[in-house]
PDB file of N, CA and C in Angstrom:
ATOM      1  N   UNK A   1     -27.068 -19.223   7.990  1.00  0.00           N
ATOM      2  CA  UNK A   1     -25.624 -19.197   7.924  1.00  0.00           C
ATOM      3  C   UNK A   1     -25.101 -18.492   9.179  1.00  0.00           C
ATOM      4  N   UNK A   2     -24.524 -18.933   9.528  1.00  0.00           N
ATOM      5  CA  UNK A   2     -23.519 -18.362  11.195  1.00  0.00           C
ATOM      6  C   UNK A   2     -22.651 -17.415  10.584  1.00  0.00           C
ATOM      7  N   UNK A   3     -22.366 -16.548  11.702  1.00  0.00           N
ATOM      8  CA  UNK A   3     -21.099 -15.373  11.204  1.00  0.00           C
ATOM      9  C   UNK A   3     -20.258 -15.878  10.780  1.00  0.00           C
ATOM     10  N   UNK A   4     -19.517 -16.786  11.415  1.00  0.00           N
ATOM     11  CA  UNK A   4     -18.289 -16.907  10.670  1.00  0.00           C
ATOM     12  C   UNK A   4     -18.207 -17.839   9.675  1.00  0.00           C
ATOM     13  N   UNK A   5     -19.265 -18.269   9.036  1.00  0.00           N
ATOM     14  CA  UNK A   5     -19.338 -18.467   7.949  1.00  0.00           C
ATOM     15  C   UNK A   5     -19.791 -17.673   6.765  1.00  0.00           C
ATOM     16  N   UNK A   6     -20.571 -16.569   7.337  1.00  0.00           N
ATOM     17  CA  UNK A   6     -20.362 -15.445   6.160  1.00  0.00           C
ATOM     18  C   UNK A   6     -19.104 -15.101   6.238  1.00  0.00           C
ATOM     19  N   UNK A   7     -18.308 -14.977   7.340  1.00  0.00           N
ATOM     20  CA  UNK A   7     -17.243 -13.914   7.412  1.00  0.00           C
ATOM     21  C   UNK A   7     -16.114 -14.780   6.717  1.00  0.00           C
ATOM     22  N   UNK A   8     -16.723 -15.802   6.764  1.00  0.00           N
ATOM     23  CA  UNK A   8     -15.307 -16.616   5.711  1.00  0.00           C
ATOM     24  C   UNK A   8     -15.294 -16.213   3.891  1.00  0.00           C
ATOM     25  N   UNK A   9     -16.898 -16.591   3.787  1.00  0.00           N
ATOM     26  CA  UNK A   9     -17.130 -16.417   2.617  1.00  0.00           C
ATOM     27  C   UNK A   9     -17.099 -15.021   1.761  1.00  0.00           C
ATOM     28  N   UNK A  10     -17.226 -14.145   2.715  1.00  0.00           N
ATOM     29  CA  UNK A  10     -16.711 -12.409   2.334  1.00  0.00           C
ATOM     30  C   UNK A  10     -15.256 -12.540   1.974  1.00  0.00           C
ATOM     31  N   UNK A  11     -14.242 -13.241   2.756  1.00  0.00           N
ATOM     32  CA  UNK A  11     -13.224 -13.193   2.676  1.00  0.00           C
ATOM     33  C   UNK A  11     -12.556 -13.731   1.715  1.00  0.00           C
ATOM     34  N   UNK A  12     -13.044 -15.344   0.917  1.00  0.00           N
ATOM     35  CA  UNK A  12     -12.793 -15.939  -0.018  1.00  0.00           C
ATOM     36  C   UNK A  12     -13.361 -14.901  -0.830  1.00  0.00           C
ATOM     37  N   UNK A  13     -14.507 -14.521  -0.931  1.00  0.00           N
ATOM     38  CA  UNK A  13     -14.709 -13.641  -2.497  1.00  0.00           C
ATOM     39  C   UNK A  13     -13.418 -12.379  -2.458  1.00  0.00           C
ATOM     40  N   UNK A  14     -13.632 -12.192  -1.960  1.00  0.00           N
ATOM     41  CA  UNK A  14     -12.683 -10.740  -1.795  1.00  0.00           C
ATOM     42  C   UNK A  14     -11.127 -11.278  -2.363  1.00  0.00           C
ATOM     43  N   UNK A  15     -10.801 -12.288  -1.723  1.00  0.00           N
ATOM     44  CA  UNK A  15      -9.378 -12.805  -1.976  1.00  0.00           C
ATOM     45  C   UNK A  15      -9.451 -13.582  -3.347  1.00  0.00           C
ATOM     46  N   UNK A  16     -10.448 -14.021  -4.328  1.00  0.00           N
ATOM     47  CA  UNK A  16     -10.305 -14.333  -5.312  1.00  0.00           C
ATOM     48  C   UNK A  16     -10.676 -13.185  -6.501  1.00  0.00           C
ATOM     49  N   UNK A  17     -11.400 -12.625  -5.923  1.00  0.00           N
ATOM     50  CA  UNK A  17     -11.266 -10.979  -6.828  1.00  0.00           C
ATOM     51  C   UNK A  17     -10.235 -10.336  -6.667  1.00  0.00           C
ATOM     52  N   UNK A  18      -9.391 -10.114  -5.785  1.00  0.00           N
ATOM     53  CA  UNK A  18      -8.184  -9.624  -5.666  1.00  0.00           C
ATOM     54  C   UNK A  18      -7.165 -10.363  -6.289  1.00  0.00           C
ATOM     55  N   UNK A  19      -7.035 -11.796  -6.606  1.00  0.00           N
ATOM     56  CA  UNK A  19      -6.232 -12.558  -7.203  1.00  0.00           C
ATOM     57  C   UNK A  19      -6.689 -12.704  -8.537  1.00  0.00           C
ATOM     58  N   UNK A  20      -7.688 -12.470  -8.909  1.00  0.00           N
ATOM     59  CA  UNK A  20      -7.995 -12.341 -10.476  1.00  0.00           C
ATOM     60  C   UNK A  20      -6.816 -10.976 -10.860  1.00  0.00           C
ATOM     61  N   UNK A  21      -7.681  -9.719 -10.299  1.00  0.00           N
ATOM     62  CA  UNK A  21      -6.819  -8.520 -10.533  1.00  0.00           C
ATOM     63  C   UNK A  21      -5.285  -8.337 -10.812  1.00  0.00           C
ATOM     64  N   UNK A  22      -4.873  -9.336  -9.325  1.00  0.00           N
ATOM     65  CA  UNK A  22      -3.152  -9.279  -9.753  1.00  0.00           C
ATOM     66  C   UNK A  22      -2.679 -10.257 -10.701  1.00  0.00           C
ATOM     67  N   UNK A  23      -3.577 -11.212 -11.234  1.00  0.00           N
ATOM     68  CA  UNK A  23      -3.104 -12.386 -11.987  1.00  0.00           C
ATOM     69  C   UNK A  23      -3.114 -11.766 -13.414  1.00  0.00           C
ATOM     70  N   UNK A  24      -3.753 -10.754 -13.559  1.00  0.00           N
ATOM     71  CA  UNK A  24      -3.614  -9.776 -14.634  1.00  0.00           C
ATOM     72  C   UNK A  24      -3.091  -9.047 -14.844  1.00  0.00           C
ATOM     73  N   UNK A  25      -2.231  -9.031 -14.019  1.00  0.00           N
ATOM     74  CA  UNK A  25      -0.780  -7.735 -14.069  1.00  0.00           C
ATOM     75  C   UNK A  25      -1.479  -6.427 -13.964  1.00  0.00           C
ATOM     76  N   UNK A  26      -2.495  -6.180 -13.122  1.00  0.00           N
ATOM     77  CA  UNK A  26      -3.070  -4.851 -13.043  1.00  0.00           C
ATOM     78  C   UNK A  26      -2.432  -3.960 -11.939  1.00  0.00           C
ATOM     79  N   UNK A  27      -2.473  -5.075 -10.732  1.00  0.00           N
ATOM     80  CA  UNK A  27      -1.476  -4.648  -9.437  1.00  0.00           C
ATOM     81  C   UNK A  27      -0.942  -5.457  -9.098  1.00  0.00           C
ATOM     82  N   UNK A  28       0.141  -4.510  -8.212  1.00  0.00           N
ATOM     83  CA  UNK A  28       1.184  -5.851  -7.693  1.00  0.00           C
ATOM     84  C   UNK A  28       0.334  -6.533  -6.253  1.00  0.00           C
ATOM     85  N   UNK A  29       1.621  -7.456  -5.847  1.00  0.00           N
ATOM     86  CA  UNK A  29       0.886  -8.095  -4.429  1.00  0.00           C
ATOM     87  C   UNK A  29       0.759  -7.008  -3.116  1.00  0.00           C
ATOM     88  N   UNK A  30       2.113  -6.085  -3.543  1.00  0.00           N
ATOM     89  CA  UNK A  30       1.875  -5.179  -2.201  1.00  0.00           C
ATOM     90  C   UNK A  30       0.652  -4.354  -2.173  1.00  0.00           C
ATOM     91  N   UNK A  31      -0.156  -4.092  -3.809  1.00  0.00           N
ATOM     92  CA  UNK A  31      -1.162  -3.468  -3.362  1.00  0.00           C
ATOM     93  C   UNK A  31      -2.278  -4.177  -3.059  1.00  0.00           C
ATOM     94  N   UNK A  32      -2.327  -5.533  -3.712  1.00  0.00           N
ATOM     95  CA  UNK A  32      -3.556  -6.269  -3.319  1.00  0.00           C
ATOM     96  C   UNK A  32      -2.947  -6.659  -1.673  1.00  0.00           C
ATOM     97  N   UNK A  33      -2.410  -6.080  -0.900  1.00  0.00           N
ATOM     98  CA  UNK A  33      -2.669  -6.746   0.291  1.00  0.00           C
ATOM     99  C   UNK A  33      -2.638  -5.230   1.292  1.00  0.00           C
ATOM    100  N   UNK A  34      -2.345  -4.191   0.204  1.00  0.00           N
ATOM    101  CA  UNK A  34      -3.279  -3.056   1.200  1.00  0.00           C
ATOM    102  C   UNK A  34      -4.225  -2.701   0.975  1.00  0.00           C
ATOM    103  N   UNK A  35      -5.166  -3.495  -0.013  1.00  0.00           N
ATOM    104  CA  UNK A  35      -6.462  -3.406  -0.728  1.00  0.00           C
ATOM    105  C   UNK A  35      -7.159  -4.570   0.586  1.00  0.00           C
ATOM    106  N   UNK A  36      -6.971  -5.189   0.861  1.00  0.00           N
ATOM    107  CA  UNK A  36      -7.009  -6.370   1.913  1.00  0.00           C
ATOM    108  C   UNK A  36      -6.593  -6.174   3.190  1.00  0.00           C
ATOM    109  N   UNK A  37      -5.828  -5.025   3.618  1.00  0.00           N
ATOM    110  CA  UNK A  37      -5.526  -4.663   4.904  1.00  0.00           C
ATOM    111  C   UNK A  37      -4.571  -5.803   5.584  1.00  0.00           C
ATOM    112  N   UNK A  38      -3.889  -6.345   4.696  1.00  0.00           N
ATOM    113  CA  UNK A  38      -3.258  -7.824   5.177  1.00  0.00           C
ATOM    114  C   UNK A  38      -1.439  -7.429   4.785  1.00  0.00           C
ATOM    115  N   UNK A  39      -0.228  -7.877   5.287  1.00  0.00           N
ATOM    116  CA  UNK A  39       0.836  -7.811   4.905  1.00  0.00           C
ATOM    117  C   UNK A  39       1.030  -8.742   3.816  1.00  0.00           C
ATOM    118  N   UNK A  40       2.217  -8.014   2.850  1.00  0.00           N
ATOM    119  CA  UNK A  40       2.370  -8.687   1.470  1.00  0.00           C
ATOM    120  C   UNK A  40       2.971  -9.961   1.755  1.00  0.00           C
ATOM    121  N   UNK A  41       3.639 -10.299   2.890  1.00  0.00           N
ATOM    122  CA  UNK A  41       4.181 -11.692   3.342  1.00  0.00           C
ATOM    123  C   UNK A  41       2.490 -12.629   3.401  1.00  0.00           C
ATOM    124  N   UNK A  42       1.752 -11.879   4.380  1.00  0.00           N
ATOM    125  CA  UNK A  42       0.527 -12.869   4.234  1.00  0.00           C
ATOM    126  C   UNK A  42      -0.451 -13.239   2.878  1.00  0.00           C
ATOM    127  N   UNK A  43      -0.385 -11.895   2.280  1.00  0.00           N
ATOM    128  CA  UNK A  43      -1.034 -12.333   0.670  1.00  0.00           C
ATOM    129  C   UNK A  43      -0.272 -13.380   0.092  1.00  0.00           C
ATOM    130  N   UNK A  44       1.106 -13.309   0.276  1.00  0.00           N
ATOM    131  CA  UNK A  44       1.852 -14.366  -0.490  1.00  0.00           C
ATOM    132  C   UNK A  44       1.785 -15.694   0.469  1.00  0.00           C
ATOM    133  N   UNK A  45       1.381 -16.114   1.401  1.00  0.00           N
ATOM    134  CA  UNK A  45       0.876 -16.914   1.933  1.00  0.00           C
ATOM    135  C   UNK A  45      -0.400 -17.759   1.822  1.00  0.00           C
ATOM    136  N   UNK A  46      -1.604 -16.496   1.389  1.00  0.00           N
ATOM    137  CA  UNK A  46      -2.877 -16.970   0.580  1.00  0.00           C
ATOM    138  C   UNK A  46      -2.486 -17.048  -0.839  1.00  0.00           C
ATOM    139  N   UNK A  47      -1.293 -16.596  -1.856  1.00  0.00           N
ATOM    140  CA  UNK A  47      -1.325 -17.126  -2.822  1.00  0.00           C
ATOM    141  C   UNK A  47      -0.960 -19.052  -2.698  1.00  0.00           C
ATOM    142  N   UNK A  48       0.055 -18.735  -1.826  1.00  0.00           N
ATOM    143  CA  UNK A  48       0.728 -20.241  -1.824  1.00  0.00           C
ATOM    144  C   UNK A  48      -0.370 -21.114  -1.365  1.00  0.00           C
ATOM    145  N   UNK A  49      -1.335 -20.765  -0.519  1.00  0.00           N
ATOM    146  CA  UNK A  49      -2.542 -21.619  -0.186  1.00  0.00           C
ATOM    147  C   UNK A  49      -3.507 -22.170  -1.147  1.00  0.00           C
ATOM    148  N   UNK A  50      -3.410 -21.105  -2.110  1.00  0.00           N
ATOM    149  CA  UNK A  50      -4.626 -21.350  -3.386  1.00  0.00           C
ATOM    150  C   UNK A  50      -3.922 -22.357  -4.603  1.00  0.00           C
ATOM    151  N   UNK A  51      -2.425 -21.818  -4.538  1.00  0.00           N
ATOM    152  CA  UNK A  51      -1.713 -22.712  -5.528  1.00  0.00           C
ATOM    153  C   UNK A  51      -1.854 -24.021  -4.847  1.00  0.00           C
ATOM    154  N   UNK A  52      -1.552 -24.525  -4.046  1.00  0.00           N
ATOM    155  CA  UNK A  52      -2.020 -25.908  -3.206  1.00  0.00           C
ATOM    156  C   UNK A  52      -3.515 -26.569  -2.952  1.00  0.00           C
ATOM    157  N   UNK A  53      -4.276 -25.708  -2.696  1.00  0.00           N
ATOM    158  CA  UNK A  53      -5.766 -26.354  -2.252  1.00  0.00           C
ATOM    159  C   UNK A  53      -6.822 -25.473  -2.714  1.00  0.00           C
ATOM    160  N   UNK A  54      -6.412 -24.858  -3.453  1.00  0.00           N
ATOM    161  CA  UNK A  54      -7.653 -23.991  -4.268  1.00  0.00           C
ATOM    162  C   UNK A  54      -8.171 -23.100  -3.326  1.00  0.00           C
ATOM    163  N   UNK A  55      -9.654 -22.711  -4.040  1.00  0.00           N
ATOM    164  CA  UNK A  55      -9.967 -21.760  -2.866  1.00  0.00           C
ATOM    165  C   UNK A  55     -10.778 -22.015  -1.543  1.00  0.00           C
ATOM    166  N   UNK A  56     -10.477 -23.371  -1.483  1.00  0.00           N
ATOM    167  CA  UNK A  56     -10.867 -23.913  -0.299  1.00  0.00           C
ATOM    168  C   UNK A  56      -9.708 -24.219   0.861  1.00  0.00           C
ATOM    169  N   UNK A  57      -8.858 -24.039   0.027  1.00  0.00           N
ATOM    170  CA  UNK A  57      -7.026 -23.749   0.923  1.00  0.00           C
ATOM    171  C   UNK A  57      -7.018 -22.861   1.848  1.00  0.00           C
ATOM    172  N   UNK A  58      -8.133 -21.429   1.655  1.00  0.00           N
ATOM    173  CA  UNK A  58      -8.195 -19.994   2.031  1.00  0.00           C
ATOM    174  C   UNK A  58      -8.857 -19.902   3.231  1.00  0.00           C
ATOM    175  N   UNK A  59      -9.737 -21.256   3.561  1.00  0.00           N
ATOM    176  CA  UNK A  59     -10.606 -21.105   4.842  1.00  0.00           C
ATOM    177  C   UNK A  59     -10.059 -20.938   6.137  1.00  0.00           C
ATOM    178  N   UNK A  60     -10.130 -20.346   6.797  1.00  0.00           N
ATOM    179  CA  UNK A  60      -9.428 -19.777   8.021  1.00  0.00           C
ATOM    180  C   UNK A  60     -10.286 -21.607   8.889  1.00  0.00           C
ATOM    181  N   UNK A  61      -8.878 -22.597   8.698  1.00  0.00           N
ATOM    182  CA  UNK A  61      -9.448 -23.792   9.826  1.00  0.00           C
ATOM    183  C   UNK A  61      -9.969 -23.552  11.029  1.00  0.00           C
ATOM    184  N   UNK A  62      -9.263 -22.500  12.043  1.00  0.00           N
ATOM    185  CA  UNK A  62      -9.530 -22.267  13.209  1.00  0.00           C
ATOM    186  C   UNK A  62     -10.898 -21.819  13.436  1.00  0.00           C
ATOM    187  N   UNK A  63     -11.323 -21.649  12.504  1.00  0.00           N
ATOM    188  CA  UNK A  63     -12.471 -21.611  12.716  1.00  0.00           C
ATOM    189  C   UNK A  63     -14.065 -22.231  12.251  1.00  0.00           C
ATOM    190  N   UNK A  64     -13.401 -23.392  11.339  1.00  0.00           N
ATOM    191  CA  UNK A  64     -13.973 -24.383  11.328  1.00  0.00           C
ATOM    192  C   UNK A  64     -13.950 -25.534  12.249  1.00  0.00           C
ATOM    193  N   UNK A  65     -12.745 -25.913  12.686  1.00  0.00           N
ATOM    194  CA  UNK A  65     -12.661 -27.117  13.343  1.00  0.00           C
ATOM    195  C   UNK A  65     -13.368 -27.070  15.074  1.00  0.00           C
ATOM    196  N   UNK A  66     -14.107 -28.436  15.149  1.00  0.00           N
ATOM    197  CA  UNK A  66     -14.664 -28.336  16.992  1.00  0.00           C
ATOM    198  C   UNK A  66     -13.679 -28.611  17.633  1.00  0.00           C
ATOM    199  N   UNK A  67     -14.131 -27.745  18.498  1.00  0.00           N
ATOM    200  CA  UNK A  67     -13.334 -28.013  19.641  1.00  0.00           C
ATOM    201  C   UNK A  67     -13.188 -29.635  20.317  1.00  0.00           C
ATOM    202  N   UNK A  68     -12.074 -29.752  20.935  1.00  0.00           N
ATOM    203  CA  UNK A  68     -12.024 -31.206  21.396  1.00  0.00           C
ATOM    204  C   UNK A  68     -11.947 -31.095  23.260  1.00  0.00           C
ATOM    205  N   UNK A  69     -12.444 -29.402  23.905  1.00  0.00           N
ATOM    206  CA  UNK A  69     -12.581 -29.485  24.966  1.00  0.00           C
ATOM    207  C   UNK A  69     -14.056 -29.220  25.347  1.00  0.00           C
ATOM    208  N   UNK A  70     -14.704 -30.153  25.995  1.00  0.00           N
ATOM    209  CA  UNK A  70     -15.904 -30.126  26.403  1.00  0.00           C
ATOM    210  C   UNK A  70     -15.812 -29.771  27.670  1.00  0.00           C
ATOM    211  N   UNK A  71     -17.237 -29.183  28.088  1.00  0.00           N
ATOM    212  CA  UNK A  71     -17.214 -29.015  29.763  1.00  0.00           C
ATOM    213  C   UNK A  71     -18.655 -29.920  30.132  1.00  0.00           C
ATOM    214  N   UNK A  72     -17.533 -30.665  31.082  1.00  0.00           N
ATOM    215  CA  UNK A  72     -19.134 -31.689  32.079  1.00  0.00           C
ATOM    216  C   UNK A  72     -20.047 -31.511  32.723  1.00  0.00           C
ATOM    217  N   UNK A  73     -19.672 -30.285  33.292  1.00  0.00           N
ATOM    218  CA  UNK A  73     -20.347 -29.379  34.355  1.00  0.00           C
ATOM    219  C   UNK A  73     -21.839 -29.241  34.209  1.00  0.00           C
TER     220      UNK A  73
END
């Protein structure tokens, strides 16, 4: 597995354990996103991602997708 594919997959667990927690009225979003080191605008951004595409909504693309600049050299 490549880094940033652990580093994705740390991140999905983390963000669906954290969304279990608040989906339980345990904490609010502002704390699950200083539990996450992330602003409560962006947690509510990964909520709106998960409500749309599950937790495969959450994958940071930029760093899945190839590049489309090659070098010839």
């Amino acid at each position: 597995m490549r880094p940033t594919e652990l580093l994705q997959e740390i991140r999905k667990m983390r963000l669906e354990e954290s969304f279990s927690i608040w989906t339980k009225r345990r904490i609010t979003q502002e704390e699950v996103a200083r539990m996450l080191n992330v602003s409560a605008r962006t947690y509510r951004r990964n909520v709106d991602c998960y409500h749309n595409n599950g937790f495969d909504g959450l994958l940071d693309k930029r760093l899945t997708q190839v590049s489309s600049h090659t070098s010839s050299r």
